[in-house]
C-alpha atoms as a PDB file:
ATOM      1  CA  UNK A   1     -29.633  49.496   9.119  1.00  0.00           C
ATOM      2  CA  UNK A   2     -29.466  46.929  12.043  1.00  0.00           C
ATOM      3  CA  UNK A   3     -32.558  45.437  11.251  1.00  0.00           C
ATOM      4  CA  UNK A   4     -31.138  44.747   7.087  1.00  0.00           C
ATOM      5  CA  UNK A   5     -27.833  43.571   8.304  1.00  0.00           C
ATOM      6  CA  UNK A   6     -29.280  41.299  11.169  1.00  0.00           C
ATOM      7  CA  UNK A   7     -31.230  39.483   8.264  1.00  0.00           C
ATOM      8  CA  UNK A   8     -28.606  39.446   6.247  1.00  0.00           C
ATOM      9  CA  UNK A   9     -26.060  37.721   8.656  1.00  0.00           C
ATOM     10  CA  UNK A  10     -23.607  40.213   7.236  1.00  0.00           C
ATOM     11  CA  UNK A  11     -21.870  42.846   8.968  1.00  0.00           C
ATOM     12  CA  UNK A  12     -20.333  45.975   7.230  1.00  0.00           C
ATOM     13  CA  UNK A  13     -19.249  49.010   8.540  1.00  0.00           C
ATOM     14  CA  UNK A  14     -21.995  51.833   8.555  1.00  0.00           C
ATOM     15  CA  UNK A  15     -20.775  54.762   6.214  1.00  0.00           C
ATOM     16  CA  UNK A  16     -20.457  57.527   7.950  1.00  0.00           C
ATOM     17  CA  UNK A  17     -22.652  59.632   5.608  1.00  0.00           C
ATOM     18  CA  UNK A  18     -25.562  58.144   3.815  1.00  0.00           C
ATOM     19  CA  UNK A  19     -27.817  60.427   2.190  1.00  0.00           C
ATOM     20  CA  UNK A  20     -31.621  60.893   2.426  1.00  0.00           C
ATOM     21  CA  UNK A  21     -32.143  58.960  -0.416  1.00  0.00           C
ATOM     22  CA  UNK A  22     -30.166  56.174   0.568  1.00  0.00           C
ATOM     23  CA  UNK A  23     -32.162  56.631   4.070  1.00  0.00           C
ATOM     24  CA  UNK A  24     -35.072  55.589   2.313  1.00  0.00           C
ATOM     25  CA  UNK A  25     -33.717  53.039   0.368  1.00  0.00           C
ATOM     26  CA  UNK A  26     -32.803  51.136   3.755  1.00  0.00           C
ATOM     27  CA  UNK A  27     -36.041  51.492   5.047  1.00  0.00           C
ATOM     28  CA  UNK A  28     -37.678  50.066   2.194  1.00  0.00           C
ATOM     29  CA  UNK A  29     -35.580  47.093   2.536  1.00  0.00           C
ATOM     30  CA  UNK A  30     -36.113  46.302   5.992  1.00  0.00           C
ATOM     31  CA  UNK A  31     -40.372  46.553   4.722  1.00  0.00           C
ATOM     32  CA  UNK A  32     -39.510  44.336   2.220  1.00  0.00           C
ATOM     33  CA  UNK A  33     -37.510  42.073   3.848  1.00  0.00           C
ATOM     34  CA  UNK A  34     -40.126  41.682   6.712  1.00  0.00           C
ATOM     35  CA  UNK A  35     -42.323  40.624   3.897  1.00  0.00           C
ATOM     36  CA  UNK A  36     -44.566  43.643   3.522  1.00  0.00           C
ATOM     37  CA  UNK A  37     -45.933  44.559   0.341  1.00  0.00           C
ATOM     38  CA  UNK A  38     -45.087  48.518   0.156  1.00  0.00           C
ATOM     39  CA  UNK A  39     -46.806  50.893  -1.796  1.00  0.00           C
ATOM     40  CA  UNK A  40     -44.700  53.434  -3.952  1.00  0.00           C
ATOM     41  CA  UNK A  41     -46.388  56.067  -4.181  1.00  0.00           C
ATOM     42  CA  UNK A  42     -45.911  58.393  -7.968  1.00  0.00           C
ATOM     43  CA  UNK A  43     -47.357  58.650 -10.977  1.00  0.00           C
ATOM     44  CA  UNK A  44     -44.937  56.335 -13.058  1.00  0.00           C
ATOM     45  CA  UNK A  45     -43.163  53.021 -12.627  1.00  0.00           C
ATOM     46  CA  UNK A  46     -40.003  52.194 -15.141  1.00  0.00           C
ATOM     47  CA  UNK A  47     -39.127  48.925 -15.813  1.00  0.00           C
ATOM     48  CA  UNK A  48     -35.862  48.125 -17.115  1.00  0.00           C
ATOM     49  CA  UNK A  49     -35.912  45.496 -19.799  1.00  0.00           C
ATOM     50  CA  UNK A  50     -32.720  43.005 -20.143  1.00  0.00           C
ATOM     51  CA  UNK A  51     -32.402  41.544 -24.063  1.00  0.00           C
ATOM     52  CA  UNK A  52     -33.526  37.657 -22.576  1.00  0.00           C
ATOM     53  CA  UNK A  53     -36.805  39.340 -21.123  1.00  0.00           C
ATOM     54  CA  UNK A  54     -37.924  40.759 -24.681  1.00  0.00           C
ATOM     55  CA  UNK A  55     -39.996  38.258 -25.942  1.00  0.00           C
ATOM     56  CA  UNK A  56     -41.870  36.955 -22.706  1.00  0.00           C
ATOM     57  CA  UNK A  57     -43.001  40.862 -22.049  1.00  0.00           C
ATOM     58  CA  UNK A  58     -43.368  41.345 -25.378  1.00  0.00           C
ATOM     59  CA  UNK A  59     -46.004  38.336 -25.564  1.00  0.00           C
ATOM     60  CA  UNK A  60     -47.512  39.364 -21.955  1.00  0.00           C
ATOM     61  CA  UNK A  61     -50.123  41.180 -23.623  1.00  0.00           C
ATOM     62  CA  UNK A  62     -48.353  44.445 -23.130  1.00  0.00           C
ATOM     63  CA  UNK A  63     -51.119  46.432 -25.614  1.00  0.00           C
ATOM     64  CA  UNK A  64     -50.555  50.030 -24.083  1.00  0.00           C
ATOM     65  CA  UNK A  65     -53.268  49.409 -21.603  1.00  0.00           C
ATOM     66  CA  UNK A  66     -54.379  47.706 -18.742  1.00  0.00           C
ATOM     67  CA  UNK A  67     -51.961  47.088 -15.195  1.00  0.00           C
ATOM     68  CA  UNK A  68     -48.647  45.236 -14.197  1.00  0.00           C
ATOM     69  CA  UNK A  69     -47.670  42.267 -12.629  1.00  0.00           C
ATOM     70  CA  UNK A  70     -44.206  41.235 -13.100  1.00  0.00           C
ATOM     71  CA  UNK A  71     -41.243  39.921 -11.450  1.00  0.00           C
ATOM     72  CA  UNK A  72     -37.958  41.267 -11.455  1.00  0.00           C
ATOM     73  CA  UNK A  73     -34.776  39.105 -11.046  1.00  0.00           C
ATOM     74  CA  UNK A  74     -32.654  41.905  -8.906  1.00  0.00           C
ATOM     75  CA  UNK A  75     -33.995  44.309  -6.597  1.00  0.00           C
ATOM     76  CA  UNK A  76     -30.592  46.475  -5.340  1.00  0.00           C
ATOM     77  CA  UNK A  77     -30.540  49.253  -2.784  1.00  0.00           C
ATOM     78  CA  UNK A  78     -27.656  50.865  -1.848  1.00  0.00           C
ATOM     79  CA  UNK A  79     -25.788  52.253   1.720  1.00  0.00           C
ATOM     80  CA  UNK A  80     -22.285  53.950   0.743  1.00  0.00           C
ATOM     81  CA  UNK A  81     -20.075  52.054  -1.241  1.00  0.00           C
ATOM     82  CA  UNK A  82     -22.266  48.733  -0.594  1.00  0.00           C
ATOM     83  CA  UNK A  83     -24.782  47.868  -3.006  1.00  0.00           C
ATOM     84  CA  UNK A  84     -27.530  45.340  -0.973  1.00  0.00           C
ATOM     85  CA  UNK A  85     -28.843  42.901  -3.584  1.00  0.00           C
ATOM     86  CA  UNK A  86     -32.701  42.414  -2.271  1.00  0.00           C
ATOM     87  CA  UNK A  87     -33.437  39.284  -4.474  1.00  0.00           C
ATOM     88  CA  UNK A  88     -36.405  38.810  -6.952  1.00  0.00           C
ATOM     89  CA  UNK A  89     -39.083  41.390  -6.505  1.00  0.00           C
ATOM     90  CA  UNK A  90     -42.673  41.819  -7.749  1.00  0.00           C
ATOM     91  CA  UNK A  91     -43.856  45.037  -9.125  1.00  0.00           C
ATOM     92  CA  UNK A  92     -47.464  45.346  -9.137  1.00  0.00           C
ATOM     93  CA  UNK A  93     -49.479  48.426 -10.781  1.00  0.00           C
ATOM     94  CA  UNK A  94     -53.225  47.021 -11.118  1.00  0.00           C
ATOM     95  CA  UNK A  95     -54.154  50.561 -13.711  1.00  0.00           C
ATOM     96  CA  UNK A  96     -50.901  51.510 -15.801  1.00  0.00           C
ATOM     97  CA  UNK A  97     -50.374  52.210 -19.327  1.00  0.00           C
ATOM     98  CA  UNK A  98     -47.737  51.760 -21.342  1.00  0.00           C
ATOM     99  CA  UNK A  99     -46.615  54.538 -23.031  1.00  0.00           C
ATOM    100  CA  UNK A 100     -43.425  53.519 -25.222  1.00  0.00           C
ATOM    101  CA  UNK A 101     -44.506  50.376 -26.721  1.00  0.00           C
ATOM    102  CA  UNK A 102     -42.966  51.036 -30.076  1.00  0.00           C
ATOM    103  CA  UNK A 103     -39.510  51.696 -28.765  1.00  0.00           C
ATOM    104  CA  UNK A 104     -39.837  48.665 -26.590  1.00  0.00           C
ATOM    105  CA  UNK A 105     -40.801  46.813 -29.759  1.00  0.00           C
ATOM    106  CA  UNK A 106     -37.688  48.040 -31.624  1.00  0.00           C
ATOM    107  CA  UNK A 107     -35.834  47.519 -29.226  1.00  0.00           C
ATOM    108  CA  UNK A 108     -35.998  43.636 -29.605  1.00  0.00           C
ATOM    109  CA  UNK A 109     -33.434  41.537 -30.945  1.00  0.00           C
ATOM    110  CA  UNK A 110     -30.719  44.536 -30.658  1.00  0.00           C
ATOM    111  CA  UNK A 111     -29.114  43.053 -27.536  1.00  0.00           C
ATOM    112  CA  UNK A 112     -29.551  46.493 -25.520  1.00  0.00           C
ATOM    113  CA  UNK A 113     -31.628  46.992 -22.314  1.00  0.00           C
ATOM    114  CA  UNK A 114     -34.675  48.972 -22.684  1.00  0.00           C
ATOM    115  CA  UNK A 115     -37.007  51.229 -20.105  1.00  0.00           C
ATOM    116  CA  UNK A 116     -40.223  50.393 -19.902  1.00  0.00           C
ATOM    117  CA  UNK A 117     -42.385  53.417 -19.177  1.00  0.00           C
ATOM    118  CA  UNK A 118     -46.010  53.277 -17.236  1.00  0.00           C
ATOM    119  CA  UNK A 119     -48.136  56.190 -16.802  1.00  0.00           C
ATOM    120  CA  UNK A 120     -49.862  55.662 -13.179  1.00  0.00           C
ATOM    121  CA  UNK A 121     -53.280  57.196 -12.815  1.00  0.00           C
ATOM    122  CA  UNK A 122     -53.576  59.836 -10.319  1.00  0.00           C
ATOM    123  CA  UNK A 123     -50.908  59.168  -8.189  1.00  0.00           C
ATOM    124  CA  UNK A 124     -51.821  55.811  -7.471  1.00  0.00           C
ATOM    125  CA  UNK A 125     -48.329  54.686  -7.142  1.00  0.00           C
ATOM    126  CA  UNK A 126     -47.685  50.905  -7.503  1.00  0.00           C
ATOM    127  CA  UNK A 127     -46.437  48.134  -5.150  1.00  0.00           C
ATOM    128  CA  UNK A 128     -43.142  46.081  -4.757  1.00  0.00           C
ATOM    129  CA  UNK A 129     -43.110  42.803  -2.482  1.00  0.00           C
ATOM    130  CA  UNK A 130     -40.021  40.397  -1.982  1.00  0.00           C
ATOM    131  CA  UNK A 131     -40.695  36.570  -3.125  1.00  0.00           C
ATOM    132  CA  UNK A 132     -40.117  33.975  -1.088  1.00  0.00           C
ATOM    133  CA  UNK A 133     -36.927  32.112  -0.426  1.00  0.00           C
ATOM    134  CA  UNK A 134     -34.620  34.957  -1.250  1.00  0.00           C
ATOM    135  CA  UNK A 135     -31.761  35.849   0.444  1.00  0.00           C
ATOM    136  CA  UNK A 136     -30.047  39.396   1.150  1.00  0.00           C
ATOM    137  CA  UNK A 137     -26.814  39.512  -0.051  1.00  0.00           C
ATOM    138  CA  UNK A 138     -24.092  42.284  -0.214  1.00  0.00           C
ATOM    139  CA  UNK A 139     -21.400  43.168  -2.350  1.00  0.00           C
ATOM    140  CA  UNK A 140     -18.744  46.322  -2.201  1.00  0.00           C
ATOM    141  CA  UNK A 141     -19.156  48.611  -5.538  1.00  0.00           C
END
């Protein structure tokens, strides 16, 4: 926790309970924030699609097959009540397959987020990295 609010420059009082999960949310932000590329391990990846992002994944070659490599614009972890806004991330899964292209498809033009869902083969997890000249910032939920 000292290490993600030292880069931040921002002080907030540490919650007195934060769960395990949360635990390892921290952790992975003080990786990523260090500029590691960390490896998630699992054998699927969503990707949460906003409306304006349609069309450029859409026209990514998304055919069901092949791997990932895509930036997000908000990577968020969260400590309490505080949510810690990471900054743009990259998600990279060199093997994945889509496996809800259709509903991605017809999802387009409705103006509602959709999940993207990638089948990782045998466990190989996938990786998230911070890009450069991105700041930490926090905000109270």
């Amino acid at each position: 926790m000292d290490q993600v609010q030292e880069r931040s420059g921002q002080r907030f009082a540490i919650p007195e309970q934060i769960s395990i999960e949360e635990r390892g949310d921290l952790l992975l932000a003080a990786q990523l924030l260090a500029g590691e590329r960390v490896r998630i391990p699992g054998s699927s990846l969503i990707i949460i699609l906003e409306p304006p992002a349609f069309e450029a994944f859409l026209e990514g070659a998304h055919d069901a097959t092949g791997g990932v490599d895509v930036e997000g614009p908000r990577y968020v972890v969260h400590c309490g009540p505080h949510q810690i806004l990471l900054g743009r991330v990259k998600v990279l899964a060199p093997v994945a397959r889509l496996t809800n292209l259709d509903e991605v498809r017809a999802a387009e033009g409705t103006g509602v987020s959709v999940k993207a869902h990638y089948q990782l083969p045998d466990e190989t997890g996938y990786f998230l990295q911070l890009l450069p000249s991105d700041y930490l910032t926090i905000a109270n939920c």
